[in-house]
C-alpha atoms as a PDB file:
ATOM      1  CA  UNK A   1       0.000   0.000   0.000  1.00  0.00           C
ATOM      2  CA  UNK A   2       1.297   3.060  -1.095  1.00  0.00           C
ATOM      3  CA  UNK A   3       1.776   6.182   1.146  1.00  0.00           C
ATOM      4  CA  UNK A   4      -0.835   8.114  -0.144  1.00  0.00           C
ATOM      5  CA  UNK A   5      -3.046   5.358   0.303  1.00  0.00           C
ATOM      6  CA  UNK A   6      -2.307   4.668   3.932  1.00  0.00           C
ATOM      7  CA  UNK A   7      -3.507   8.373   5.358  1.00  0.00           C
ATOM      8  CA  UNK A   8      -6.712   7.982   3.376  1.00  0.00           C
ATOM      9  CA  UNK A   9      -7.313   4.712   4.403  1.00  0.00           C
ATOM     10  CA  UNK A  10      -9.900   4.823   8.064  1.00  0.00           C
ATOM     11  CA  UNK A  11      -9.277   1.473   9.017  1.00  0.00           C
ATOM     12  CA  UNK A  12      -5.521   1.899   8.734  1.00  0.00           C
ATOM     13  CA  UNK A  13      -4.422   0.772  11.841  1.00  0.00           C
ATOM     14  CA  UNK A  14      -0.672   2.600  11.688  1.00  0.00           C
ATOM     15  CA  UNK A  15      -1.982   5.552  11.936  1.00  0.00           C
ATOM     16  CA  UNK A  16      -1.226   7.424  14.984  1.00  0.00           C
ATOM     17  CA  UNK A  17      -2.891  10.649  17.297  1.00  0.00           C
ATOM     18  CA  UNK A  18      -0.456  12.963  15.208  1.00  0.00           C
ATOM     19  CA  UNK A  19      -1.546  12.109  11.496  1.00  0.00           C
ATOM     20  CA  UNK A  20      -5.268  11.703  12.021  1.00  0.00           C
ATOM     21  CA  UNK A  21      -7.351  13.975  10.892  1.00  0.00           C
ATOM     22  CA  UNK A  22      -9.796  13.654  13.892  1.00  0.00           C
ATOM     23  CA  UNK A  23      -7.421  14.261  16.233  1.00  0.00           C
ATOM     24  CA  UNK A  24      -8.764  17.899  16.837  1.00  0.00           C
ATOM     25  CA  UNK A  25     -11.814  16.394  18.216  1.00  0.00           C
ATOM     26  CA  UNK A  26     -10.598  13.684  19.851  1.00  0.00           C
ATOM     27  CA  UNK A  27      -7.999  16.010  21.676  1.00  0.00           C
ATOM     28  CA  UNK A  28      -7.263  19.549  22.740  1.00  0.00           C
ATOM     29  CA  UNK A  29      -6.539  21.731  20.144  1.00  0.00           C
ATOM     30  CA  UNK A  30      -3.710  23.415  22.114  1.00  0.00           C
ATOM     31  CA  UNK A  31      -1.551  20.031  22.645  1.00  0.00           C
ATOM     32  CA  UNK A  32       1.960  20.034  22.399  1.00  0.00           C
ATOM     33  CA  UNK A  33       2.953  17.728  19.559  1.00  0.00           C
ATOM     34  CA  UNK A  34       5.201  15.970  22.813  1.00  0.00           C
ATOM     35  CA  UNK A  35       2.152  15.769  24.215  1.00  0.00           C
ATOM     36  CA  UNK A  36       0.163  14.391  21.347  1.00  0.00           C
ATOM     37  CA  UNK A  37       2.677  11.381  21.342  1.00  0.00           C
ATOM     38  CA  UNK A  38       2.306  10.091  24.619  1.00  0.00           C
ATOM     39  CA  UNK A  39      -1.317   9.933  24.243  1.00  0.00           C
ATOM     40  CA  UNK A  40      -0.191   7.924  21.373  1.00  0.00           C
ATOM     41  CA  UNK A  41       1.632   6.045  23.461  1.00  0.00           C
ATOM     42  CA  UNK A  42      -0.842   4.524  25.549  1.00  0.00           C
ATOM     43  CA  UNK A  43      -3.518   4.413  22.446  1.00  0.00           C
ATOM     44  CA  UNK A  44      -4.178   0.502  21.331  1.00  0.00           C
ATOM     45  CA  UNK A  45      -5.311  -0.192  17.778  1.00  0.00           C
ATOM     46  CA  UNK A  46      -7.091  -3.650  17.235  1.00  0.00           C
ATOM     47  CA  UNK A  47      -8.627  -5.057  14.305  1.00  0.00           C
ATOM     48  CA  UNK A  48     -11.656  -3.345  13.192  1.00  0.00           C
ATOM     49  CA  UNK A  49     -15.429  -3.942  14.194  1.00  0.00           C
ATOM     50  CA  UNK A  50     -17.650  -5.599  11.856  1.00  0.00           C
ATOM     51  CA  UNK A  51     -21.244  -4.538  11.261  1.00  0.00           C
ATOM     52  CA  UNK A  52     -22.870  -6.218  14.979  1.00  0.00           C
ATOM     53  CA  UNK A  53     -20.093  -6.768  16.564  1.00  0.00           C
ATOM     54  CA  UNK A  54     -19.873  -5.450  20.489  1.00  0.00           C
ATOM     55  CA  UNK A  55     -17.246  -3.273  21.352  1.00  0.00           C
ATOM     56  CA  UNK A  56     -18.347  -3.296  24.726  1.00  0.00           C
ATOM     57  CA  UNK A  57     -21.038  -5.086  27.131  1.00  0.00           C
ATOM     58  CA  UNK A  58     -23.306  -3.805  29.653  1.00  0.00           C
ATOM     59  CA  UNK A  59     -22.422  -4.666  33.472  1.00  0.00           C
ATOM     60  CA  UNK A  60     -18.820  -5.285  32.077  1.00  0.00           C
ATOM     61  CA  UNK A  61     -15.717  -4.185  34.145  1.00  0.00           C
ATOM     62  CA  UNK A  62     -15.102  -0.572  33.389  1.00  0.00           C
ATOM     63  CA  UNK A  63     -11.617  -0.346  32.069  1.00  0.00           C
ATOM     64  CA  UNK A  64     -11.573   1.929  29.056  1.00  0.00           C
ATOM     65  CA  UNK A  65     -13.099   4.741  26.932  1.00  0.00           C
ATOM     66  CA  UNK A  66     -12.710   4.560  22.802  1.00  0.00           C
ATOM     67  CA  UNK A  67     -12.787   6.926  20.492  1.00  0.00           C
ATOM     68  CA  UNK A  68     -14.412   6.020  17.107  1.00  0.00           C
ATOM     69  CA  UNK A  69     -11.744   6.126  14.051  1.00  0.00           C
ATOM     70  CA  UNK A  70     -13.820   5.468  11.203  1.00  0.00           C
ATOM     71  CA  UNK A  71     -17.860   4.034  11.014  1.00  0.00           C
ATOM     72  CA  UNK A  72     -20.308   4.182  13.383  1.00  0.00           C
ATOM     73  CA  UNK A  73     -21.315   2.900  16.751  1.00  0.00           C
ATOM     74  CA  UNK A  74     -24.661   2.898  18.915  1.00  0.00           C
ATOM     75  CA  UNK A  75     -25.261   2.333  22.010  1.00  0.00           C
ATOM     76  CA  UNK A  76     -27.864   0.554  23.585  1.00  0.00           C
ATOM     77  CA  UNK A  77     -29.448  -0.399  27.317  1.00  0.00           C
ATOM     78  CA  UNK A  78     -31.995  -2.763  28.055  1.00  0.00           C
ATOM     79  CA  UNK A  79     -35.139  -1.679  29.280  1.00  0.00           C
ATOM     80  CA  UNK A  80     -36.759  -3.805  32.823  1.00  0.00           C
ATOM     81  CA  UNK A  81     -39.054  -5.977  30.505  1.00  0.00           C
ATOM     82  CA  UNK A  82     -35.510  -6.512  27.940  1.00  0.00           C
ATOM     83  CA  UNK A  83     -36.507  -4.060  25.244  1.00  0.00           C
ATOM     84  CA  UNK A  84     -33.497  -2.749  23.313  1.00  0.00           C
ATOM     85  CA  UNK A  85     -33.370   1.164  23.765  1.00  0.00           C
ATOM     86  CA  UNK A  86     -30.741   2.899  21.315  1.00  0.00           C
ATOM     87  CA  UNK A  87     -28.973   5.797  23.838  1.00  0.00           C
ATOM     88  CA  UNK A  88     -27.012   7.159  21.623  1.00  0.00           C
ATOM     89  CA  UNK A  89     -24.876   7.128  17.664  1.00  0.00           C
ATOM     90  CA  UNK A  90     -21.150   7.946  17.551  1.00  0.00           C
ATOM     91  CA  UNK A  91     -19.644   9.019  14.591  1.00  0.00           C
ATOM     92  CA  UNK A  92     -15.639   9.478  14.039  1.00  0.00           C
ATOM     93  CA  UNK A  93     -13.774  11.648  16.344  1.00  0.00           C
ATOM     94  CA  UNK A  94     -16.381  10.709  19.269  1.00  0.00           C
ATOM     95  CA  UNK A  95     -15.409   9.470  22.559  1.00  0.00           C
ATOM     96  CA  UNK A  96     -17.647   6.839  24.276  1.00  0.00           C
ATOM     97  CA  UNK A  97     -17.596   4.342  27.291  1.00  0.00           C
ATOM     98  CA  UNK A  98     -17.557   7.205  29.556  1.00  0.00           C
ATOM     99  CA  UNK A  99     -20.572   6.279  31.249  1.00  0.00           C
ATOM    100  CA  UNK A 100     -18.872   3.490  33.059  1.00  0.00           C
ATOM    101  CA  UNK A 101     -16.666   5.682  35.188  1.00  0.00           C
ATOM    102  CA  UNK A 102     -19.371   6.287  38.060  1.00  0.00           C
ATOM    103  CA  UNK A 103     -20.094   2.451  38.591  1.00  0.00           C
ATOM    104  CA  UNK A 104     -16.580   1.448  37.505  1.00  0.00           C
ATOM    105  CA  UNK A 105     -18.923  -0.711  34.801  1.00  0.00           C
ATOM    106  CA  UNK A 106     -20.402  -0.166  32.133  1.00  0.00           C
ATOM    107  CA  UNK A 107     -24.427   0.273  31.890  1.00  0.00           C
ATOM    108  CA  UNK A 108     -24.867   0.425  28.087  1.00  0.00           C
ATOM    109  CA  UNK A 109     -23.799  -1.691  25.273  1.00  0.00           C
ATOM    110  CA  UNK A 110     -22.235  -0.752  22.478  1.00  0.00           C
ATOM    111  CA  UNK A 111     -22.535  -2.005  18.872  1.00  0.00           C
ATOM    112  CA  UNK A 112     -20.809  -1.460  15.577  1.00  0.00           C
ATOM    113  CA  UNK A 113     -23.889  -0.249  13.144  1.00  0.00           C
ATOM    114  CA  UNK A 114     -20.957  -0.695  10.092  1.00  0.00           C
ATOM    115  CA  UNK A 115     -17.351  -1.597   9.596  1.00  0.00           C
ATOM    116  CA  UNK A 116     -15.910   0.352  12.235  1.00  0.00           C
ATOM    117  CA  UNK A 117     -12.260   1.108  13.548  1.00  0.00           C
ATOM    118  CA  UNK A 118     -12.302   1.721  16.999  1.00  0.00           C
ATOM    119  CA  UNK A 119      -9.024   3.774  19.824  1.00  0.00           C
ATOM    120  CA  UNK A 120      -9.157   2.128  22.715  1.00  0.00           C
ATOM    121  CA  UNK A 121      -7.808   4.363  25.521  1.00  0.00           C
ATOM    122  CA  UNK A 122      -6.583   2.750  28.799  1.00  0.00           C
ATOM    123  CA  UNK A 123      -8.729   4.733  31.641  1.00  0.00           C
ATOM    124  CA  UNK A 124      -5.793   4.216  34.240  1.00  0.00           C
ATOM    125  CA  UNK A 125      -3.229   5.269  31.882  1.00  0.00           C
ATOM    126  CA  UNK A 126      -5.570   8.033  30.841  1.00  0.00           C
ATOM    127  CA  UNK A 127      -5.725   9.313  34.681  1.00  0.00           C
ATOM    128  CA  UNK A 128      -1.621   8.892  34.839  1.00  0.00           C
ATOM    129  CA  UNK A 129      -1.236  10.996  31.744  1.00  0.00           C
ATOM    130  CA  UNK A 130      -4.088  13.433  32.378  1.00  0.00           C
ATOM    131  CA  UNK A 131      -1.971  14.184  35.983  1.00  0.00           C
ATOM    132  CA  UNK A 132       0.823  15.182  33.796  1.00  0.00           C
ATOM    133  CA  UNK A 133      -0.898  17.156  30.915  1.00  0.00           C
ATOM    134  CA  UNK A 134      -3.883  19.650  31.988  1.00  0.00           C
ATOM    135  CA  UNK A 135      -5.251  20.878  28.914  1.00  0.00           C
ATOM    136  CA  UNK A 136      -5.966  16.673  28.715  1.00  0.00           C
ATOM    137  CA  UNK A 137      -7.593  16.391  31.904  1.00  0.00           C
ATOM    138  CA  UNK A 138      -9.989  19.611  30.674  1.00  0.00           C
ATOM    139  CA  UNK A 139     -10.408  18.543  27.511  1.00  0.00           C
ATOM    140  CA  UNK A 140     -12.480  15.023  29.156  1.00  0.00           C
ATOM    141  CA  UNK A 141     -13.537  16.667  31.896  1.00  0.00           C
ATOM    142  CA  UNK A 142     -15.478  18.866  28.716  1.00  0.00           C
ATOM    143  CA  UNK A 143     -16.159  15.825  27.085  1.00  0.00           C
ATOM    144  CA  UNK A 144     -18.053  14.658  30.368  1.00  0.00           C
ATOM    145  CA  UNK A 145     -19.630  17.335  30.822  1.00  0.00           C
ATOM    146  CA  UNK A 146     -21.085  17.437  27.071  1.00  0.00           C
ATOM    147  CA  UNK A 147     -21.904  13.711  27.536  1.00  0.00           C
ATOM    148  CA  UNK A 148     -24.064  14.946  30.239  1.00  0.00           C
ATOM    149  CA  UNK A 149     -26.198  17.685  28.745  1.00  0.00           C
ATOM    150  CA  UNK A 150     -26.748  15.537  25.342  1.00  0.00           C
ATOM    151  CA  UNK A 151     -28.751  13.165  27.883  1.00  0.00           C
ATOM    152  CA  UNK A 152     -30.905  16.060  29.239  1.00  0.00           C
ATOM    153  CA  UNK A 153     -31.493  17.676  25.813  1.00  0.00           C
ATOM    154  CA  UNK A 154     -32.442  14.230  24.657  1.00  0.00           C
ATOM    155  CA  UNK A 155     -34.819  13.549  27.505  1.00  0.00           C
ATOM    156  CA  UNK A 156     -36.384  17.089  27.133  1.00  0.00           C
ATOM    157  CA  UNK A 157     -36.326  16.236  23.114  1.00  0.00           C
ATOM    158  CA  UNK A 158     -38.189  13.001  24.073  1.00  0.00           C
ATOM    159  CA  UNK A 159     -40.994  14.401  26.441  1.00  0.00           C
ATOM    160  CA  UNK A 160     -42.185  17.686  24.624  1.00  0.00           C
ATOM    161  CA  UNK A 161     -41.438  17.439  21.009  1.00  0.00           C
ATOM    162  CA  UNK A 162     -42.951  16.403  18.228  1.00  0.00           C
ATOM    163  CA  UNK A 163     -42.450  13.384  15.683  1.00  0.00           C
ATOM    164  CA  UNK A 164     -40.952  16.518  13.442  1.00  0.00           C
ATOM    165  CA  UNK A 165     -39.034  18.088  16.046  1.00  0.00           C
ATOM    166  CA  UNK A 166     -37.260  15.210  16.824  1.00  0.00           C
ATOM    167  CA  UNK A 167     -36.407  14.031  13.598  1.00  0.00           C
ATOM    168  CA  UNK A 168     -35.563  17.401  12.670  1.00  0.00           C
ATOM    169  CA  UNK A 169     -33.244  17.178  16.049  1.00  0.00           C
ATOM    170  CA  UNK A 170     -31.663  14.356  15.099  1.00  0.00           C
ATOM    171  CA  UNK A 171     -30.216  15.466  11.320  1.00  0.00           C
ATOM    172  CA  UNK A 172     -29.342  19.013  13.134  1.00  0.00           C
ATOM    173  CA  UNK A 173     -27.089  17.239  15.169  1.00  0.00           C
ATOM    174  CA  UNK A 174     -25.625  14.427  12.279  1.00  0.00           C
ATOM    175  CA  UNK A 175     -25.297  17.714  10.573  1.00  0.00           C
ATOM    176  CA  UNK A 176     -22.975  19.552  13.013  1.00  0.00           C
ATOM    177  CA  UNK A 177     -20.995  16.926  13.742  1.00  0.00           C
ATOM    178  CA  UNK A 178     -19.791  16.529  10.157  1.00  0.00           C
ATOM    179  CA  UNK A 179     -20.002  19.735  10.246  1.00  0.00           C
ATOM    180  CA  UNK A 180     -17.139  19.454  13.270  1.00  0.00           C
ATOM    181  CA  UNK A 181     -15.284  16.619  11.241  1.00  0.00           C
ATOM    182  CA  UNK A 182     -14.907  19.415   8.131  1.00  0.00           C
ATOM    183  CA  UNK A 183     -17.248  17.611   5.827  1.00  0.00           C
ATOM    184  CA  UNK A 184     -20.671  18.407   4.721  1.00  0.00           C
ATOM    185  CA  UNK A 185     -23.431  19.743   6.719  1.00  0.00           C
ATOM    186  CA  UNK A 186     -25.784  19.277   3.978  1.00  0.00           C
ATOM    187  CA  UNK A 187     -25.014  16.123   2.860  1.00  0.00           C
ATOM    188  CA  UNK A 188     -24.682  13.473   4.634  1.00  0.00           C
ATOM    189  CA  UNK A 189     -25.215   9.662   4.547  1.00  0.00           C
ATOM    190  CA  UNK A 190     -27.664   8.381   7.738  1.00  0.00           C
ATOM    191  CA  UNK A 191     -25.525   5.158   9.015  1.00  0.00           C
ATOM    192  CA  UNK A 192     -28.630   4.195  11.451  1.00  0.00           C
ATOM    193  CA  UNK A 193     -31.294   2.227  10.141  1.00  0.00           C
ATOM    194  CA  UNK A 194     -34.628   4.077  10.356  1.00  0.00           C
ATOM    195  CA  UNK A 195     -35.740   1.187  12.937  1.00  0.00           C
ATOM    196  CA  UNK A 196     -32.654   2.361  14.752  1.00  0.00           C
ATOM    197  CA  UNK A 197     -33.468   5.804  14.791  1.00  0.00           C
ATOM    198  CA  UNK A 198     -37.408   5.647  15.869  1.00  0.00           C
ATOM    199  CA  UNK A 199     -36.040   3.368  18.739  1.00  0.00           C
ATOM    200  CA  UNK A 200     -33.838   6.601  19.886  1.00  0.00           C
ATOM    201  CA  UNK A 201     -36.082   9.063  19.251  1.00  0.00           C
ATOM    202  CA  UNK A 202     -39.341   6.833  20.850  1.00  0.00           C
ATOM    203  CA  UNK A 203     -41.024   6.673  17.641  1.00  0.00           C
ATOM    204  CA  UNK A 204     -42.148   3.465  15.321  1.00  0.00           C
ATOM    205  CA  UNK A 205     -40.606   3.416  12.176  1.00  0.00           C
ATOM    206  CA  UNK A 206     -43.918   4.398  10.417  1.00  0.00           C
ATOM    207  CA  UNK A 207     -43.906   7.685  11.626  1.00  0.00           C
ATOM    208  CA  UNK A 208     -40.259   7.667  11.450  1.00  0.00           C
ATOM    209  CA  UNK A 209     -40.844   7.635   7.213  1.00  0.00           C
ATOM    210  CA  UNK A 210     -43.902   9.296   7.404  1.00  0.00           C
ATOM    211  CA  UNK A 211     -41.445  12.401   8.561  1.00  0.00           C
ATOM    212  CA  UNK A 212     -38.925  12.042   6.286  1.00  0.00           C
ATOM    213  CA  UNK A 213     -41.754  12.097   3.146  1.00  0.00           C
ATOM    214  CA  UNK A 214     -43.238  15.127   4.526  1.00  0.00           C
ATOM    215  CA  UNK A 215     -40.107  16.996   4.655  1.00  0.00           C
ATOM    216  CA  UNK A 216     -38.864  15.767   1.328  1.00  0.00           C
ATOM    217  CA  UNK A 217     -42.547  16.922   0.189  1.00  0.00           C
ATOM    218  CA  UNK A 218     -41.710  20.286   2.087  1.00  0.00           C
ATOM    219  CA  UNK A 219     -38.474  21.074  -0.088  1.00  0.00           C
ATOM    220  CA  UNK A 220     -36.745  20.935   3.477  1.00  0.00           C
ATOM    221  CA  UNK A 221     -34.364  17.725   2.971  1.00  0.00           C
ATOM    222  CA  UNK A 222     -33.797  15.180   0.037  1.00  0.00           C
ATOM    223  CA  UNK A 223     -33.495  11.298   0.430  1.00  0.00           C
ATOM    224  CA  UNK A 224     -32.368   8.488  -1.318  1.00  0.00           C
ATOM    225  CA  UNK A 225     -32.442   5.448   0.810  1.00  0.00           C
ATOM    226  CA  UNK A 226     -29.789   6.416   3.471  1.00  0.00           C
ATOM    227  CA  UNK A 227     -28.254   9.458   1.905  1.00  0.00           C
ATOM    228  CA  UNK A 228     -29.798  13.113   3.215  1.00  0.00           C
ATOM    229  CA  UNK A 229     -29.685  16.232   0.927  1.00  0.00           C
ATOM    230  CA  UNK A 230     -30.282  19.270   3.340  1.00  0.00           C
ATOM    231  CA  UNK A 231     -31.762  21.709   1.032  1.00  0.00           C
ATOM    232  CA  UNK A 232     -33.433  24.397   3.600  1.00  0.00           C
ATOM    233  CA  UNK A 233     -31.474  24.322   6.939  1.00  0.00           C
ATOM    234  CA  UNK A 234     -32.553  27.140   8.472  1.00  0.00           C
ATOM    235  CA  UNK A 235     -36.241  25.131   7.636  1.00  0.00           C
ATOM    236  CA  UNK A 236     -35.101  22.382   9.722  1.00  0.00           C
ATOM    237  CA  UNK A 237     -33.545  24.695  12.136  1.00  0.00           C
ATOM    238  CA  UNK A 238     -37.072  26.426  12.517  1.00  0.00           C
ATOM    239  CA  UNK A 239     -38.631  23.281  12.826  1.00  0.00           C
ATOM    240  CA  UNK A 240     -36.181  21.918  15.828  1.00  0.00           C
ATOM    241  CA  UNK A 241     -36.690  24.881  17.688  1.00  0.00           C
ATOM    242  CA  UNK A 242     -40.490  24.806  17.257  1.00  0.00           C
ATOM    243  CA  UNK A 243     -42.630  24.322  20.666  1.00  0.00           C
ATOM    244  CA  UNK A 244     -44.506  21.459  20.484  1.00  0.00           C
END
């Protein structure tokens, strides 16, 4: 494999914290480049996920957090009668497994939704290194702290809005995150199935169609089986931010 073809490749598992292109989400912008390496350092690299595959189990010993390289991850709890409840989608450059560091376990699950290439970052090496390098420790401690308020917005998205709102909610935020990752706002590819995404936002995957045809009727957003032309943002925008 060629040079060229190495840094474009995201499964490539040489690549390190200071080549990758998502290493300005995954890390504080202001990092030494001495710094950047021995995060590196303590970084391991396995094969990558296939489409179903865990990455992690619920009730498992809490031992690391991973940052997605490439593809895309849910996560997933089981509800008291054993319903699967989607929690949450990462896309590349997003850390997750954090949720085990209260319990020192982990309560969701997480599952590759595609090929997926997956950092896994040592928590006690993490804590050793963060000691040494405080822009790291604020940088997770912001991470955390994000982590947090995406779980109230999506329990406040989940009790007041609308099938709209939420759907609307949802492509907002695919939207900025590419957005984050410098590609396309308006143009995106939906990883998730549409079962998958009525599951996270409590809706059946009727109405979860029924949305997307009204919108594409609306002129607000374009679809072709899993790939989402945003044609009227500040439409959706207006729609998100609609009371319900």
């Amino acid at each position: 494999m060629t040079q060229s073809a190495q840094q474009h490749c995201p499964h490539d598992r040489q690549i390190s914290c200071g080549n990758c292109r998502l290493s300005s989400i995954c890390l504080p912008i202001s990092m030494h480049i001495s710094d950047i390496d021995k995060v590196n350092d303590i970084i391991q690299r396995g094969r990558p996920l296939q489409k179903g595959d865990y990455l992690y189990r619920a009730n498992e010993p809490f031992q690391s957090v991973y940052a997605v390289r490439s593809g895309t991850v849910k996560s997933i709890t089981l509800s008291d009668d054993g319903e699967e409840q989607v929690t949450g989608f990462y896309l590349p450059g997003e850390i997750l497994g954090m949720e085990g560091i209260a319990q020192d376990r982990y309560t969701n699950s997480a599952i590759a939704l595609e090929t997926a290439s997956i950092c896994e970052i040592p928590f006690h090496s993490l804590e050793d290194l963060s000691l040494r390098i405080p822009s790291l420790q604020r940088h997770f401690f912001q991470l955390m702290s994000k982590e947090i308020t995406q779980e109230q917005q999506l329990a406040g998205l989940l009790s007041k809005s609308t099938a709209e709102q939420r759907v609307a909610a949802l492509l907002l935020s695919i939207s900025a995150r590419n957005k984050a990752r410098q590609l396309s706002a308006t143009a995106f590819r939906l990883p998730m199935s549409r079962t998958d995404i009525g599951n996270f936002l409590g809706l059946t995957i009727e109405t979860v169609s029924r949305v997307f045809t009204r919108l594409q009727k609306q002129g607000i957003i374009r679809v072709d089986k899993k790939e989402v032309q945003v044609e009227d943002i500040d439409a959706l925008r207006k729609l998100s931010s609609a009371l319900g």
